[in-house]
PDB file of N, CA and C in Angstrom:
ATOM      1  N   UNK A   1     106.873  75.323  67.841  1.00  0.00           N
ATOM      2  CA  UNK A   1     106.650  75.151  69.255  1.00  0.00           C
ATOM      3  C   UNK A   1     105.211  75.537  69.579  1.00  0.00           C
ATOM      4  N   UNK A   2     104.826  74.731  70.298  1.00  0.00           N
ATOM      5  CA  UNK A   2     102.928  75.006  70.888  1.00  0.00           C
ATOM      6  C   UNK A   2     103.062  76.167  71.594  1.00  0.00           C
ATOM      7  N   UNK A   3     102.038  76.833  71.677  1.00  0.00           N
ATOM      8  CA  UNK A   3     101.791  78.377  72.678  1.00  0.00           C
ATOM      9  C   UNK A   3     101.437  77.472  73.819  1.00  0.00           C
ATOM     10  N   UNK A   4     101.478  78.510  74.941  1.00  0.00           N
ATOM     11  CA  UNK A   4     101.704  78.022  75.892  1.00  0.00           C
ATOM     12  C   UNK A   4     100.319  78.037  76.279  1.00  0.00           C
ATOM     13  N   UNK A   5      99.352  77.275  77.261  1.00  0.00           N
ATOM     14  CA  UNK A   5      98.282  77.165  77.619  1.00  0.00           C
ATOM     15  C   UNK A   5      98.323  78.244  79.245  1.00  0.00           C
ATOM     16  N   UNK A   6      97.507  79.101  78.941  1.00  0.00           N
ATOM     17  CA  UNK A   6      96.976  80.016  79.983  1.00  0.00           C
ATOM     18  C   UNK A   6      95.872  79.700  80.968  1.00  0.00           C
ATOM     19  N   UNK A   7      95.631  80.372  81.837  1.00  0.00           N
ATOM     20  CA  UNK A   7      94.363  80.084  82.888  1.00  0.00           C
ATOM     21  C   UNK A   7      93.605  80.716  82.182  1.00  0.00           C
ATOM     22  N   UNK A   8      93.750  81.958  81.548  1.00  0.00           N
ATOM     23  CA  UNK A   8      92.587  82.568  80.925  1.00  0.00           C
ATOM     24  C   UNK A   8      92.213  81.899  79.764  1.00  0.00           C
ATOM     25  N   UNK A   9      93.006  81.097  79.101  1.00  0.00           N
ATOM     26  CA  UNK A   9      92.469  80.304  77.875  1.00  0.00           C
ATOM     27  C   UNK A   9      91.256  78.872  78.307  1.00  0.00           C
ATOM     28  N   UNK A  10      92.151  78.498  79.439  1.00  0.00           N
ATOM     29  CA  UNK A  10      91.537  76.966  79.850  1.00  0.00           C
ATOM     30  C   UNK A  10      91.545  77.184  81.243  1.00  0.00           C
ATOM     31  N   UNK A  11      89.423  76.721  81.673  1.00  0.00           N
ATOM     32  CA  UNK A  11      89.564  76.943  83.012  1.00  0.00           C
ATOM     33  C   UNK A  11      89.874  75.688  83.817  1.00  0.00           C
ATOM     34  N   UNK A  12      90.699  76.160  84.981  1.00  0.00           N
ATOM     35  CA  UNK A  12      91.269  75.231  85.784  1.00  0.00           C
ATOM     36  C   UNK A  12      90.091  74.302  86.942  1.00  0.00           C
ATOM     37  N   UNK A  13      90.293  73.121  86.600  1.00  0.00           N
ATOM     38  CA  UNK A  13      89.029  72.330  87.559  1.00  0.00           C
ATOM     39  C   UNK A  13      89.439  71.914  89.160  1.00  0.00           C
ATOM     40  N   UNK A  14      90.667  71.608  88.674  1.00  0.00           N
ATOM     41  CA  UNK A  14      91.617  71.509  90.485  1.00  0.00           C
ATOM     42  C   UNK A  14      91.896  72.814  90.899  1.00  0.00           C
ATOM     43  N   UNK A  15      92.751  72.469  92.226  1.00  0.00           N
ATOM     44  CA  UNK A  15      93.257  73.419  92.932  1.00  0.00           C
ATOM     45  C   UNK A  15      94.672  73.093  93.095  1.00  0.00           C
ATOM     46  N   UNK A  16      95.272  73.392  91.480  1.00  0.00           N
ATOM     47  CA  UNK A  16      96.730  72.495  91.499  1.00  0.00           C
ATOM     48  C   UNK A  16      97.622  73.855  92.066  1.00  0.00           C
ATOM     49  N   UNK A  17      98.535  73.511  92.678  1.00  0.00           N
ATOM     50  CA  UNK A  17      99.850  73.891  93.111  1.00  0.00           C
ATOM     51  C   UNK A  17     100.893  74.756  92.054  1.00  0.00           C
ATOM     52  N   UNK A  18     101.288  75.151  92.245  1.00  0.00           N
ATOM     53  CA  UNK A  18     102.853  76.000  91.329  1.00  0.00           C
ATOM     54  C   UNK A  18     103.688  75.473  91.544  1.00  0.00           C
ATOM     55  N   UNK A  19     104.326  74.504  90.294  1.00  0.00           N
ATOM     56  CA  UNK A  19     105.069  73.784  90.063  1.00  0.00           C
ATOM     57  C   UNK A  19     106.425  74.172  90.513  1.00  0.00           C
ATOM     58  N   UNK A  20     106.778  75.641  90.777  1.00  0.00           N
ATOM     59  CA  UNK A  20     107.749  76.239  91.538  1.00  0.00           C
ATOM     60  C   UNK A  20     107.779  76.851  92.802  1.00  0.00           C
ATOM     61  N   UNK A  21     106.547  77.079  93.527  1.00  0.00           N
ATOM     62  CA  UNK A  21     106.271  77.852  94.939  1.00  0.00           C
ATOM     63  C   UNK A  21     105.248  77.296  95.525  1.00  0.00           C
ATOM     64  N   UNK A  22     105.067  76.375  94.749  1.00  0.00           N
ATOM     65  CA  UNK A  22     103.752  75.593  95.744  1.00  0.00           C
ATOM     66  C   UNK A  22     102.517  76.240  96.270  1.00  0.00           C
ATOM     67  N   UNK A  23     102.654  77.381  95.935  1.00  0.00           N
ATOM     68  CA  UNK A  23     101.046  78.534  96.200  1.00  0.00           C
ATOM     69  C   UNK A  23     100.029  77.537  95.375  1.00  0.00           C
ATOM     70  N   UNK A  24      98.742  77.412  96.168  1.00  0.00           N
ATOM     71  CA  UNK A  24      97.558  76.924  95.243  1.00  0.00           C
ATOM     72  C   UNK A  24      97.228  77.815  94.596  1.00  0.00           C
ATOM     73  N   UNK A  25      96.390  77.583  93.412  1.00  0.00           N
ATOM     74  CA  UNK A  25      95.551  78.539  92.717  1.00  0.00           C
ATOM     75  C   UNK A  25      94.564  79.263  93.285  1.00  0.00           C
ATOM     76  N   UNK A  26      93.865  78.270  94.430  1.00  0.00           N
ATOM     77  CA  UNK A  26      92.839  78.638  94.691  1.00  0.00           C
ATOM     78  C   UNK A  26      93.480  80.639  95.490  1.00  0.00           C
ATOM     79  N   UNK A  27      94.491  79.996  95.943  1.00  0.00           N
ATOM     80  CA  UNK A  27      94.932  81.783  96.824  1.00  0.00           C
ATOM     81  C   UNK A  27      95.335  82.699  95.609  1.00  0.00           C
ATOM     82  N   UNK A  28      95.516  82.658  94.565  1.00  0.00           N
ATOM     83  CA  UNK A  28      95.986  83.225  93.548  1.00  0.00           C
ATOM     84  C   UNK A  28      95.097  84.856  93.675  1.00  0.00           C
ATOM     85  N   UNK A  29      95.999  85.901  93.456  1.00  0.00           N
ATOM     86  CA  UNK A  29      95.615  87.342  93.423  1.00  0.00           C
ATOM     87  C   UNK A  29      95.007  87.816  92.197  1.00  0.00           C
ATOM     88  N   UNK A  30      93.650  88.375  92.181  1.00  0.00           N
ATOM     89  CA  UNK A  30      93.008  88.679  90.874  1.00  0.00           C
ATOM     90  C   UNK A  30      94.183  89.246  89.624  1.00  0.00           C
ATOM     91  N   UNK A  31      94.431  88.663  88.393  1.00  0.00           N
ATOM     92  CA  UNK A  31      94.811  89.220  87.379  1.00  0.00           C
ATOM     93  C   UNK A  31      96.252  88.462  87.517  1.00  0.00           C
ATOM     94  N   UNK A  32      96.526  87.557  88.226  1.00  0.00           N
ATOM     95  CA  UNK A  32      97.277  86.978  88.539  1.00  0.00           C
ATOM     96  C   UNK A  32      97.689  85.976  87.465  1.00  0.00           C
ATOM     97  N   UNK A  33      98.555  85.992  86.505  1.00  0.00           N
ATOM     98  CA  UNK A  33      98.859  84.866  85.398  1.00  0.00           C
ATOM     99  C   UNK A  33      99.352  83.945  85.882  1.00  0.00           C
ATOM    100  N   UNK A  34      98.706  82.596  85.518  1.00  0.00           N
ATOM    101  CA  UNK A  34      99.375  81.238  85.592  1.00  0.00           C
ATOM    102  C   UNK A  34      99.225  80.755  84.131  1.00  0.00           C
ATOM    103  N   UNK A  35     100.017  79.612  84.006  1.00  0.00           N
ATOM    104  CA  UNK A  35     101.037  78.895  82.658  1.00  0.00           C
ATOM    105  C   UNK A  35     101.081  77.635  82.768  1.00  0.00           C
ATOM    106  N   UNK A  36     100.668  76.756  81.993  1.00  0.00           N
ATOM    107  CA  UNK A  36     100.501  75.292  81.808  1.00  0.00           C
ATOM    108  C   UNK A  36     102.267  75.057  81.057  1.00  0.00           C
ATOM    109  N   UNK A  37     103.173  74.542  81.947  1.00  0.00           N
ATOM    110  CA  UNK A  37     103.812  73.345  81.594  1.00  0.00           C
ATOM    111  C   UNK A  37     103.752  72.475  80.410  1.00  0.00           C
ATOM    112  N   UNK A  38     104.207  72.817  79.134  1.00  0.00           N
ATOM    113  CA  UNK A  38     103.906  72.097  77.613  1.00  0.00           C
ATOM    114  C   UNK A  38     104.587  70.089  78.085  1.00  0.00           C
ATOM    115  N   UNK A  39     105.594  70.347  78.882  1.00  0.00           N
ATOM    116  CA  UNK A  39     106.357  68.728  79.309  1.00  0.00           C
ATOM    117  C   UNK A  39     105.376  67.804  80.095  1.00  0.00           C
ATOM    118  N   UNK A  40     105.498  68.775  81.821  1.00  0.00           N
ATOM    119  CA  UNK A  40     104.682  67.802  82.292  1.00  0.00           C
ATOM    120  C   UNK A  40     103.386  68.470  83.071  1.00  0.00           C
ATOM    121  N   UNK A  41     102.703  69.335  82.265  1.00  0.00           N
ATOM    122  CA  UNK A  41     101.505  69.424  82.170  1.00  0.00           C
ATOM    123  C   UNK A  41     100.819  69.857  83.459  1.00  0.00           C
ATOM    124  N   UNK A  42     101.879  70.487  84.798  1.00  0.00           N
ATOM    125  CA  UNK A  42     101.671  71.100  85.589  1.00  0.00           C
ATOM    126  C   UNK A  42     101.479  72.558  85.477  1.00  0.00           C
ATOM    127  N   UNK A  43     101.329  73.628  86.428  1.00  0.00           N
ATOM    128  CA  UNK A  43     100.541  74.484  86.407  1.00  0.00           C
ATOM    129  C   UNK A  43     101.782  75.381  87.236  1.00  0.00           C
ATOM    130  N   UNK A  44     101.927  76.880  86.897  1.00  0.00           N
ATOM    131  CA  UNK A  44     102.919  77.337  87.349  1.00  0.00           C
ATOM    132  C   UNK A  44     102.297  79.233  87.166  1.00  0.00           C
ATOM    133  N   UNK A  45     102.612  80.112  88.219  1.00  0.00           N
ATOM    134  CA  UNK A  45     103.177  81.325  88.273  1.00  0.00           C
ATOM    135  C   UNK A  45     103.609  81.831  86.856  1.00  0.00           C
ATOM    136  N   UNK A  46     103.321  82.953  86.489  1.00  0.00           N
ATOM    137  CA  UNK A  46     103.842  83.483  84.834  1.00  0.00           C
ATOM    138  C   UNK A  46     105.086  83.832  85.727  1.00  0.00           C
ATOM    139  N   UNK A  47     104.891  84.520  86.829  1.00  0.00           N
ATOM    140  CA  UNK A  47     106.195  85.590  87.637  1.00  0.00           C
ATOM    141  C   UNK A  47     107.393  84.164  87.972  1.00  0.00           C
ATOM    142  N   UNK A  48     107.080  82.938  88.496  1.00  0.00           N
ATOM    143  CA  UNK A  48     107.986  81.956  88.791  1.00  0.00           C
ATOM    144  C   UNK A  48     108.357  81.178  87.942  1.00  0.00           C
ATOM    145  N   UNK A  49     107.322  81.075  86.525  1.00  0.00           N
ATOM    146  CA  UNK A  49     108.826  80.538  85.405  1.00  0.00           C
ATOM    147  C   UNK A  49     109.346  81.338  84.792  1.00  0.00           C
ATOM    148  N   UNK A  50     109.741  82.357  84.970  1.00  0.00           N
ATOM    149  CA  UNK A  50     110.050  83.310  84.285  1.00  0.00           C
ATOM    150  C   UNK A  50     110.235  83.086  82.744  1.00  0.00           C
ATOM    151  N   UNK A  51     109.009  82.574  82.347  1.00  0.00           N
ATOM    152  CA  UNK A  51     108.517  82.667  81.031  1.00  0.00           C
ATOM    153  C   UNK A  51     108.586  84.030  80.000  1.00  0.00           C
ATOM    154  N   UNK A  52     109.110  84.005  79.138  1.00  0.00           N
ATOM    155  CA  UNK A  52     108.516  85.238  77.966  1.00  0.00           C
ATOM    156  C   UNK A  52     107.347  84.778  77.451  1.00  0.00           C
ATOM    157  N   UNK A  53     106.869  85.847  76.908  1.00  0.00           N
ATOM    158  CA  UNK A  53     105.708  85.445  76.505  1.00  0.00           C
ATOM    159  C   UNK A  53     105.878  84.972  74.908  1.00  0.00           C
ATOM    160  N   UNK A  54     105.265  83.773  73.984  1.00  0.00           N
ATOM    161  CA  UNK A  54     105.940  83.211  73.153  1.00  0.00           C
ATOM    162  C   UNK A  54     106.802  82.076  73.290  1.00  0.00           C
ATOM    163  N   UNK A  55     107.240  82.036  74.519  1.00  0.00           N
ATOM    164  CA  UNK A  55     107.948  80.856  74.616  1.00  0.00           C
ATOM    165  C   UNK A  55     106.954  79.743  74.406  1.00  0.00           C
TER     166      UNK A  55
END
């Protein structure tokens, strides 16, 4: 299984949405983890997919 793509790995050029809460990035709280979607390549909250880490 692919690791999951981070904001801190790859910087984000839009101001995409959370694929679960609809918060933009741009409002995102310093230290704040977001998570690239391996399916459909949207952009999501670490806290709203309730991702492990490894998945």
């Amino acid at each position: 299984m692919e690791e999951p793509v981070t904001s801190s790995d790859e910087e984000q050029e839009s101001d995409d949405a959370c694929i679960f809460c609809n918060d933009l990035y741009s409002n995102s709280k310093d230290r704040e983890g977001w998570i690239q979607c391996n399916r459909c390549r949207g952009w999501a909250h670490e806290a709203c997919s309730n991702a492990e880490e490894g998945e």
